[in-house]
Every structure is written in C-alpha cells, then in structure tokens.
N, C-alpha and C. Protein backbone atom coordinates (compact mmCIF):
# COMPACT_ATOMS: atom_id res chain seq x y z
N UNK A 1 -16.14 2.23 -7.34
CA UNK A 1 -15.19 2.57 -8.39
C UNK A 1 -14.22 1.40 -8.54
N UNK A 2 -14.08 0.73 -9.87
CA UNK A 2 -13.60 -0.55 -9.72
C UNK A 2 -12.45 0.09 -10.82
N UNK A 3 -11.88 0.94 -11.49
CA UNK A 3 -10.78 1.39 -11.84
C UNK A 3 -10.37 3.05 -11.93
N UNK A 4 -9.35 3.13 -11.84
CA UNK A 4 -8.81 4.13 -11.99
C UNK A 4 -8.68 4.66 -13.91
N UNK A 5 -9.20 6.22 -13.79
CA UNK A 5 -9.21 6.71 -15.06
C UNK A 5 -7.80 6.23 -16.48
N UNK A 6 -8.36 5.36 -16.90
CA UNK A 6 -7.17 5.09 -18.13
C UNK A 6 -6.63 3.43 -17.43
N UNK A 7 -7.12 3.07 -16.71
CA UNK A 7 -6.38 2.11 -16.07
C UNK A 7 -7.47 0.59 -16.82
N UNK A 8 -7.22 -0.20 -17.00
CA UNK A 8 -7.74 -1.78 -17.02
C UNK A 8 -8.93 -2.21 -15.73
N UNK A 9 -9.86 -2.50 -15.50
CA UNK A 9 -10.60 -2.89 -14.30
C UNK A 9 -9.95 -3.87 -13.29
N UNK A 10 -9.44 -3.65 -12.27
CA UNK A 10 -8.99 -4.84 -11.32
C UNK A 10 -9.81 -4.91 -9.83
N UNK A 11 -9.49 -6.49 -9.65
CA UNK A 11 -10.28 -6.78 -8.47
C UNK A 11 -10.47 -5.57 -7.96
N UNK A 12 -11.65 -5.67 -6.57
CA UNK A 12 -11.18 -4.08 -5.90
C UNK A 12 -11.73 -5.21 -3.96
N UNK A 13 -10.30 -4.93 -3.09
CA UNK A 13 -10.84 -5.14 -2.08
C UNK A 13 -11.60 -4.31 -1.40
N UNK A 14 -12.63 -4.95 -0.85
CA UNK A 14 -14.17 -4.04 -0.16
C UNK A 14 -14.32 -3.92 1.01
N UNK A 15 -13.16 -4.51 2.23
CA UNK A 15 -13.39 -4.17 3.37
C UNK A 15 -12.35 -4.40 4.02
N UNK A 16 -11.96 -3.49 5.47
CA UNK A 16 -11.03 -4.64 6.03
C UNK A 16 -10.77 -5.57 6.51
N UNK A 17 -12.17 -6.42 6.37
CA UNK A 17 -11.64 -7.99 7.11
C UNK A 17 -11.40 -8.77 5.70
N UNK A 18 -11.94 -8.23 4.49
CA UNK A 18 -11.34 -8.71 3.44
C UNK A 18 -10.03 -8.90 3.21
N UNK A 19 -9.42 -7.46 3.62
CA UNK A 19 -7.99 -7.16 3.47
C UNK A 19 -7.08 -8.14 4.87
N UNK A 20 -7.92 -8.09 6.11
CA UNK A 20 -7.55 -8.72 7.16
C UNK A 20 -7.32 -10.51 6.55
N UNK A 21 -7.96 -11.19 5.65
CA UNK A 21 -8.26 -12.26 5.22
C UNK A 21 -6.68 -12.48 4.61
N UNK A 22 -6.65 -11.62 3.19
CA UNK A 22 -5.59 -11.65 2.55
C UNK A 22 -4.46 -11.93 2.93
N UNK A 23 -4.12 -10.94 4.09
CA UNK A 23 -3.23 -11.33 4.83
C UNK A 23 -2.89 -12.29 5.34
N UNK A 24 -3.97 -13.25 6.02
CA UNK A 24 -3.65 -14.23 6.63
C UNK A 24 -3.71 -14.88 6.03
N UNK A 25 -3.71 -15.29 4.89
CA UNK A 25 -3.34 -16.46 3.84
C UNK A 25 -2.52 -16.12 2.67
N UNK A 26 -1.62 -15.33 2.98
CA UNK A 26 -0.52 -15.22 2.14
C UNK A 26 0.53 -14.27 2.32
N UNK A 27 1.92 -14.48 2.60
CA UNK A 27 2.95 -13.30 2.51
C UNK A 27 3.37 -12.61 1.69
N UNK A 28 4.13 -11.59 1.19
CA UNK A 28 4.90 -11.14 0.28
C UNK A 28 3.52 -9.43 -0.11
N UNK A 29 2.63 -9.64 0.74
CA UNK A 29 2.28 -8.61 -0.15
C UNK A 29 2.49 -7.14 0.21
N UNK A 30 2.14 -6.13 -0.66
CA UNK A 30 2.44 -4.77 -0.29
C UNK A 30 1.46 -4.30 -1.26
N UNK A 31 1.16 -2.97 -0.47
CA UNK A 31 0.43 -1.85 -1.13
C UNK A 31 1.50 -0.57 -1.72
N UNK A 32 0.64 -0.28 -2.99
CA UNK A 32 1.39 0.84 -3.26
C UNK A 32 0.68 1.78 -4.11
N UNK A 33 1.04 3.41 -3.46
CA UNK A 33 -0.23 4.34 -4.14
C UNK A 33 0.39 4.74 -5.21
N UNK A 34 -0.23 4.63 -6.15
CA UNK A 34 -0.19 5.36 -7.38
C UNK A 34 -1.18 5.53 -8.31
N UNK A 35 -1.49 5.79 -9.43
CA UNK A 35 -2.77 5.73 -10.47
C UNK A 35 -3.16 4.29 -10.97
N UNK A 36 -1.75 3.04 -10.43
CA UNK A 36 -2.23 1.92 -11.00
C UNK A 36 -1.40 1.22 -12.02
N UNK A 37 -1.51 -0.38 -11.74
CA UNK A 37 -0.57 -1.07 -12.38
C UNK A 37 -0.59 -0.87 -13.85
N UNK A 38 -1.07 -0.52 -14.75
CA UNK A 38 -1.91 0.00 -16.28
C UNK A 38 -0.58 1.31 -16.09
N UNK A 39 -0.65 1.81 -15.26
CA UNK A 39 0.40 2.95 -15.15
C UNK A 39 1.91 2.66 -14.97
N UNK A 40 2.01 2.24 -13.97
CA UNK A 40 3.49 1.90 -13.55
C UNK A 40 4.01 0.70 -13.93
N UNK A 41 3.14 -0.29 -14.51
CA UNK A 41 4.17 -1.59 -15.11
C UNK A 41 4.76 -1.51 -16.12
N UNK A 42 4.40 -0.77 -17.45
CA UNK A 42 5.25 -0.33 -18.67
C UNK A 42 6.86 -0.03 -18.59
N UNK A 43 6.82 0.68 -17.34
CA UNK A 43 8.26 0.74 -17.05
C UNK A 43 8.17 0.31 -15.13
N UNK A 44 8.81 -0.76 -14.50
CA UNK A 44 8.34 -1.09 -13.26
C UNK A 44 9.70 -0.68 -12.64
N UNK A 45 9.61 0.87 -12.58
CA UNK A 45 10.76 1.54 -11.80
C UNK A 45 10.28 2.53 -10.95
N UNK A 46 10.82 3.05 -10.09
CA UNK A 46 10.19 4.20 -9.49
C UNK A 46 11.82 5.14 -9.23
N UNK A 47 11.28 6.34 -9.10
CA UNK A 47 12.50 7.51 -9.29
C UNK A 47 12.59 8.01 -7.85
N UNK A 48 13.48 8.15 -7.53
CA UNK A 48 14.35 9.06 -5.99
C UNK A 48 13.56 10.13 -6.64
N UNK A 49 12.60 11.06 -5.70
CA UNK A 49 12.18 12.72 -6.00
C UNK A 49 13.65 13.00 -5.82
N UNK A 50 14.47 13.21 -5.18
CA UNK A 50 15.86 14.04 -4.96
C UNK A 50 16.45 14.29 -5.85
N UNK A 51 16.62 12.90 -6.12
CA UNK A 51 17.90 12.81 -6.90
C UNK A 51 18.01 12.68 -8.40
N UNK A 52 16.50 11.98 -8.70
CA UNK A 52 15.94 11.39 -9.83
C UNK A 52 16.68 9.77 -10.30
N UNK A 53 17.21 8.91 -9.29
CA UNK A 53 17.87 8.16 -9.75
C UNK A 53 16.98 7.16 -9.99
N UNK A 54 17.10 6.19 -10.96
CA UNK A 54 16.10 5.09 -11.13
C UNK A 54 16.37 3.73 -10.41
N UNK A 55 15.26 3.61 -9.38
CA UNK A 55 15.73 2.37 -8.84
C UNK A 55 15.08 1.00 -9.28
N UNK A 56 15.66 0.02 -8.66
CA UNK A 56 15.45 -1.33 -9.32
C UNK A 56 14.32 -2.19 -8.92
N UNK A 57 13.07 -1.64 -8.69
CA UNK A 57 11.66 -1.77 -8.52
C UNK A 57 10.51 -0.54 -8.50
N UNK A 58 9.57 -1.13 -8.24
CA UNK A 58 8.72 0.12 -7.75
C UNK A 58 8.76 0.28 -6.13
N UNK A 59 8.15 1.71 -5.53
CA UNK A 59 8.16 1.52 -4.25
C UNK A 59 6.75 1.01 -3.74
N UNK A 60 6.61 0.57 -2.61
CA UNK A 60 5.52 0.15 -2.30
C UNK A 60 5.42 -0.05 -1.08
N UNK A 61 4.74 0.15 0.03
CA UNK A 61 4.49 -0.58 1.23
C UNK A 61 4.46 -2.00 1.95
N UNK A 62 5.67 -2.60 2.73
CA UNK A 62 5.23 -3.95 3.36
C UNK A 62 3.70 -4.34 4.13
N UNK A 63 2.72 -4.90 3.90
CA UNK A 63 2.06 -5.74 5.13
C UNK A 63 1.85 -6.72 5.39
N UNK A 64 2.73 -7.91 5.37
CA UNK A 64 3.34 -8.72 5.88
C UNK A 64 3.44 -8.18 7.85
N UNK A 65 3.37 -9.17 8.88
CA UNK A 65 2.97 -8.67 10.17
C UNK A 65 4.37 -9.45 10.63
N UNK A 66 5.24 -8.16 10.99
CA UNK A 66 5.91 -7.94 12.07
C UNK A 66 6.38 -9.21 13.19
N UNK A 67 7.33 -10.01 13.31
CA UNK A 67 7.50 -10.82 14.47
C UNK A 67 7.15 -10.43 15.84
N UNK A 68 7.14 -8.72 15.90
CA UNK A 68 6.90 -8.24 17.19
C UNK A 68 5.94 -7.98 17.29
N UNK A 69 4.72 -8.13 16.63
CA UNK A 69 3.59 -7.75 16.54
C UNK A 69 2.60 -8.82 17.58
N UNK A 70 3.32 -9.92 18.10
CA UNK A 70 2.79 -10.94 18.83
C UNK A 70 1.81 -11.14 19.03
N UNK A 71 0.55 -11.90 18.15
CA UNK A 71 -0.51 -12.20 18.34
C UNK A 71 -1.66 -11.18 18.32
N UNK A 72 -1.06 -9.75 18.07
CA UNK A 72 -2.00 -8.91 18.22
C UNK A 72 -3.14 -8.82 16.93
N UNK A 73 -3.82 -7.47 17.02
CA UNK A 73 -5.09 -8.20 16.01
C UNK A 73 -4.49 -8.00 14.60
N UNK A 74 -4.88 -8.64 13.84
CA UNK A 74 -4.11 -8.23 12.38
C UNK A 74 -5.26 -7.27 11.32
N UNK A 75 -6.35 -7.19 12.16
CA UNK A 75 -7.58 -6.41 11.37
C UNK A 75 -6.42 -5.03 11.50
N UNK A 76 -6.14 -4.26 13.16
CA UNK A 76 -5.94 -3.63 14.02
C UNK A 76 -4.01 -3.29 12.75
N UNK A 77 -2.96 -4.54 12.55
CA UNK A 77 -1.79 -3.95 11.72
C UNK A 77 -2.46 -3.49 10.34
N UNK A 78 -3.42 -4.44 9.72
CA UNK A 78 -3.80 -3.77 8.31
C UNK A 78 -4.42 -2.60 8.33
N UNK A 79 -5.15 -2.01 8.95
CA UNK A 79 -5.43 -0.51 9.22
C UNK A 79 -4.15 0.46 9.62
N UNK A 80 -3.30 -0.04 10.26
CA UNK A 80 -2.35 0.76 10.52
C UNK A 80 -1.73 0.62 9.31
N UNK A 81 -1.10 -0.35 8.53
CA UNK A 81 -0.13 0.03 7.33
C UNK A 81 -1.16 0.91 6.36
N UNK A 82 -2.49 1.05 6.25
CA UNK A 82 -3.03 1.71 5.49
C UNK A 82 -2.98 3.11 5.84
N UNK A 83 -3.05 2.95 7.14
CA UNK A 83 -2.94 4.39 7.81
C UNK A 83 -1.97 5.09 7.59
N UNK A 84 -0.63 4.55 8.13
CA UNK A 84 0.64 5.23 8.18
C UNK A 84 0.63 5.57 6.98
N UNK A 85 0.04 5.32 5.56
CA UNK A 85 0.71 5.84 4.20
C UNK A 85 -0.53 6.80 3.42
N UNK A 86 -1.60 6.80 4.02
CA UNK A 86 -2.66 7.17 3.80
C UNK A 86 -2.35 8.84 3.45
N UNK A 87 -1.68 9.20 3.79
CA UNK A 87 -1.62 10.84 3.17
C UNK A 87 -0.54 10.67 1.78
N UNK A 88 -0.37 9.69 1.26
CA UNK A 88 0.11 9.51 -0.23
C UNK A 88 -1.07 9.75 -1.33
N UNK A 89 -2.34 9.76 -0.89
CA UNK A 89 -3.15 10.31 -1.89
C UNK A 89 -3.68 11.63 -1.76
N UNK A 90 -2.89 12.47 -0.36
CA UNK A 90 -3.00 13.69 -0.90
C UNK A 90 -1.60 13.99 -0.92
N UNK A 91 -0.65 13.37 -1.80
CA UNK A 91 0.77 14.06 -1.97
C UNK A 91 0.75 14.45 -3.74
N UNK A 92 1.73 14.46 -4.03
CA UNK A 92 1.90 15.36 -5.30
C UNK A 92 1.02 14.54 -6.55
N UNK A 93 0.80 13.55 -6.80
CA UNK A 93 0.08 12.99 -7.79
C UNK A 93 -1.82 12.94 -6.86
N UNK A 94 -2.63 13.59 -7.09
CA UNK A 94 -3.70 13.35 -6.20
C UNK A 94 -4.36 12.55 -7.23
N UNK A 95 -3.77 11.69 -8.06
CA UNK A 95 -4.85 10.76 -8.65
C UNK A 95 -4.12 9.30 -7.92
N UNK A 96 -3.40 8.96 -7.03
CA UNK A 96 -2.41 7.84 -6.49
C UNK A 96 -3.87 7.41 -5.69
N UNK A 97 -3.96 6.34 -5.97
CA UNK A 97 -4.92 5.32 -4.71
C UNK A 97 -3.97 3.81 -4.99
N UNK A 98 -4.41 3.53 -3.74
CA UNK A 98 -3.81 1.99 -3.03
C UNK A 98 -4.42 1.20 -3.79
N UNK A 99 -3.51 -0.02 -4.14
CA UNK A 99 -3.42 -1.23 -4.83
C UNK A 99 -2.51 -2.36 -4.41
N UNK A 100 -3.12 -3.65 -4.11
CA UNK A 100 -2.70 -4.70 -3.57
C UNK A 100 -1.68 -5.30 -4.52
N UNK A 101 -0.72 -6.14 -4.18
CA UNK A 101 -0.10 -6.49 -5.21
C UNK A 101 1.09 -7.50 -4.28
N UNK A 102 1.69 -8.53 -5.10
CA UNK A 102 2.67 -9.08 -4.61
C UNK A 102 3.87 -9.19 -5.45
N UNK A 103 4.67 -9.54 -4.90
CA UNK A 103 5.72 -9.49 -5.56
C UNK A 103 7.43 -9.79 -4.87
N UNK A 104 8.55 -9.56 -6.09
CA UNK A 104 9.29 -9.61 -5.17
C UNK A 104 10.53 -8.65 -4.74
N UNK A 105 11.43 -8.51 -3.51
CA UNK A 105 11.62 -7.07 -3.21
C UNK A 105 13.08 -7.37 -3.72
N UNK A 106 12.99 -6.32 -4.31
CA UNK A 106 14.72 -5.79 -5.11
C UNK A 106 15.75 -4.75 -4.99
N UNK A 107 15.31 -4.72 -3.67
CA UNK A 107 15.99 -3.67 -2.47
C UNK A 107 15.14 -2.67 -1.65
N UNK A 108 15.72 -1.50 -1.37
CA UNK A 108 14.73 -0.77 -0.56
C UNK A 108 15.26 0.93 -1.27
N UNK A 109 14.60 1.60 -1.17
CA UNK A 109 14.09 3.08 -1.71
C UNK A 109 14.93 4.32 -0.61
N UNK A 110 15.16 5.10 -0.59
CA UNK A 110 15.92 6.26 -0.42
C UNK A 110 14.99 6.65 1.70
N UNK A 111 13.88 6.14 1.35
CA UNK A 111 13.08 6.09 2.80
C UNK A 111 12.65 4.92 3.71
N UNK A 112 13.92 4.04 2.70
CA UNK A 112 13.54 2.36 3.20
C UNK A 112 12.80 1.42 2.94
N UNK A 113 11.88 2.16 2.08
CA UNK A 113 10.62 1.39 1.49
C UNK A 113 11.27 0.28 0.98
N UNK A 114 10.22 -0.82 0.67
CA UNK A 114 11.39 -1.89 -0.47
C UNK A 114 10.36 -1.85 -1.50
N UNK A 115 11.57 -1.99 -2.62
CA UNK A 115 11.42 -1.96 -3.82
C UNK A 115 11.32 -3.08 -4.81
N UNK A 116 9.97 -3.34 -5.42
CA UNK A 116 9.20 -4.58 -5.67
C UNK A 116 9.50 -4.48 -7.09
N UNK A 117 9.91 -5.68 -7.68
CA UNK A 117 9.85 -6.02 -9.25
C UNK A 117 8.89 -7.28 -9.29
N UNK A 118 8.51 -7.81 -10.26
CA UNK A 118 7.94 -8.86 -10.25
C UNK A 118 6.47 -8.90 -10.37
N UNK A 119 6.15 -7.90 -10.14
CA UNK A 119 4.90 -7.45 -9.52
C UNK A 119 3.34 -8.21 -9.79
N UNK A 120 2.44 -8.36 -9.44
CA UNK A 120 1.52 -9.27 -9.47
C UNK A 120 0.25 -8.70 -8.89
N UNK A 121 -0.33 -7.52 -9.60
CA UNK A 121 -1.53 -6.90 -9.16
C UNK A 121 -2.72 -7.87 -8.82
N UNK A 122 -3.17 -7.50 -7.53
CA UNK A 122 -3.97 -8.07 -6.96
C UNK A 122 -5.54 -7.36 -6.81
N UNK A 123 -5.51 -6.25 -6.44
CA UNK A 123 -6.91 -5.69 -6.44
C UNK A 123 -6.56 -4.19 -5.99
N UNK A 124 -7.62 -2.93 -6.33
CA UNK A 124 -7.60 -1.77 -5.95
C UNK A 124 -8.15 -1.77 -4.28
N UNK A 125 -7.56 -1.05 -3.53
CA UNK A 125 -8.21 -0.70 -1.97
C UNK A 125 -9.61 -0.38 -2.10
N UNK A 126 -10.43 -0.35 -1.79
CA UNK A 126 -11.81 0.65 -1.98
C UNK A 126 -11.37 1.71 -1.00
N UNK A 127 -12.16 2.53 -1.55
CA UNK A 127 -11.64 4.02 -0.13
C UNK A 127 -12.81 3.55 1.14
N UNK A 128 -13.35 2.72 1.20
CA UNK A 128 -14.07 2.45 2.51
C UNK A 128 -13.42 1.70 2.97
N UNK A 129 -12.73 1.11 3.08
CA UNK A 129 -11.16 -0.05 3.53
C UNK A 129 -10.71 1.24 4.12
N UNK A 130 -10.46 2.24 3.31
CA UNK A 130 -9.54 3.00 4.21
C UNK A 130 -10.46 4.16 5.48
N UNK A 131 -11.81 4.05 5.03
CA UNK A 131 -12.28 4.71 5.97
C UNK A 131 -12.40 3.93 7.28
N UNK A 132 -12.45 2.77 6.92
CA UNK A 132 -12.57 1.86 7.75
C UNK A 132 -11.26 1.47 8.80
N UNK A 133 -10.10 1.33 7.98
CA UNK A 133 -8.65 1.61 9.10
C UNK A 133 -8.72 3.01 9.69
N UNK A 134 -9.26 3.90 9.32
CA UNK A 134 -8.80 5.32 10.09
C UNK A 134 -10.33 4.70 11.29
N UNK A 135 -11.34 4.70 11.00
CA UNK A 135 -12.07 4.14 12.15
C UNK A 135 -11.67 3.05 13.28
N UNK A 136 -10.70 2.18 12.65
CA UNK A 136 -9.83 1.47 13.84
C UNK A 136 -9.30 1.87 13.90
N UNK A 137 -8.52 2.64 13.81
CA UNK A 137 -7.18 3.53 14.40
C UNK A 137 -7.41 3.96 15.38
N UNK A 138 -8.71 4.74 14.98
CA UNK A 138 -9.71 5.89 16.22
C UNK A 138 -9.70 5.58 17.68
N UNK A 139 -10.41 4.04 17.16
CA UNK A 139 -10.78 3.23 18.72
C UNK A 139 -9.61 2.11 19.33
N UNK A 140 -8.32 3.15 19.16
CA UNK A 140 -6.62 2.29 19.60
C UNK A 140 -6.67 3.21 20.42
N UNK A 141 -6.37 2.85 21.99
CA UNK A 141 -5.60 3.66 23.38
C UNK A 141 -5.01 4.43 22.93
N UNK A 142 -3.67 4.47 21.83
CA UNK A 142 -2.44 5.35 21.86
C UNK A 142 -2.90 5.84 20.54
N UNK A 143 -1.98 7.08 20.19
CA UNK A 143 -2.61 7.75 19.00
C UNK A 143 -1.33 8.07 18.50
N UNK A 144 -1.54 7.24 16.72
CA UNK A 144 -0.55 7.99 16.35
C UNK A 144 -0.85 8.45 14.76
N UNK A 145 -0.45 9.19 13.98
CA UNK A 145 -1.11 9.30 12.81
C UNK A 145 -0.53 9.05 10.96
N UNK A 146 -0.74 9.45 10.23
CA UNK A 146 -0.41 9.22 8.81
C UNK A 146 1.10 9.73 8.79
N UNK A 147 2.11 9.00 8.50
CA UNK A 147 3.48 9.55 8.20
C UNK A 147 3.76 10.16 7.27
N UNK A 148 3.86 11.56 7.35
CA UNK A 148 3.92 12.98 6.47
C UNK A 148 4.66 13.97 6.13
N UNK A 149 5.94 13.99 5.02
CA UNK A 149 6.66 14.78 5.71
C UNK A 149 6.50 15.85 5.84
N UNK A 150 5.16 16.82 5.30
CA UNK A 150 4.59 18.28 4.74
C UNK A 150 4.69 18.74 5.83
C-alpha cells in the first residue's frame, strides 16, 4: 500500500534496516500518525484534544537517538520509537498510519511531543516496519510496551 485513501502516492519505507539506514544518515527526523501529509499540510497545525487550542506545528514523534543511548543498536531505538507510539493507529482516527518526515520543531505539544512546522514528507512506514519493531521489541531482555493512555 503505497498511499493512504485521498492522499498523493509517497515514498513508502519497507523495512527496518531501511528505516535503521535513514537514521543514520540524517537528523531532524520524526514520525507522525495521521491519514497523511495530503491531509495535514493544508493547514500544518495540530489541536490540544482538551482544550482545542491551536498549536504552532504539527505533532509528531522524535527519532533522532538519544545521547544516552550509547552506542546501542539503532535498528533496536527505531523499533522502539515505532513501538512506543504504535497504538496511535488504534486511537480515535483509525485511518492515522506513520509517515517519515523532517522538519523543523516549533515547540512541544500539551504531552511534550514537539511540534514540527516546516515539514518535509519523506515516505509512508509500511506496516511490516512495524511488524518488524514489535518483533524486536519481543527479543529485548526487559519488556516494555506501546504508550497508551486507554
């Protein structure tokens, strides 16, 4: 599936050492679930659920690797940032899938997230990328899972 319904066709990354790649040759990027840049760039804001206030980017996920992350595997952090957000495509929009993108951050969101203007779509996740981080997750000593607040 190389786009989302109503959306423009964009790259689509196909694995995670693809995604593991990306990373290592470039900073600034973040994932962020939604139906897609075709969707959210017309207006590149995203709303507080609370409060409804409009903030001054979209939200999106850092994966950019951690100073404390020391040498560890980066296949091993890109599965985890996919992981930790991975129950955003079963939250209130169930048409939201992950999309690569860079950009730049114009503060941070009501849950800390930071909030990206600028934006520079890069490619859709494939959902085997993500089957593929929950399969490394699996085979990590410590267990921890998708951050949820349901």
């Amino acid at each position: 599936m190389n786009e989302a319904k109503g959306c423009r066709p964009m790259a689509v990354v196909g694995s995670l050492d693809q995604l593991t790649g990306l990373l290592a040759s470039r900073n600034g990027l973040y994932v962020r679930w939604s139906r897609g840049p075709d969707c959210d760039l017309p207006e590149p804001f995203s709303r507080d659920a609370l409060t409804g206030a409009e903030l001054p980017g979209l939200s999106a996920n850092p994966m950019d690797v951690e100073d404390w992350w020391k040498g560890r595997s980066l296949r091993t952090w890109a599965a985890r940032r996919l992981y930790d957000y991975s129950h955003l495509a079963r939250a209130a929009d169930r048409t939201a899938r992950p999309w690569l993108l860079a950009g730049t951050e114009a503060g941070r969101g009501p849950d800390n997230e930071p909030l990206v203007r600028d934006v520079q779509p890069l490619g859709w996740i494939d959902p085997t990328v993500l089957a593929e981080a929950e399969t490394e997750i699996e085979h990590q000593p410590g267990w921890w899972g998708p951050l949820d607040r349901l």
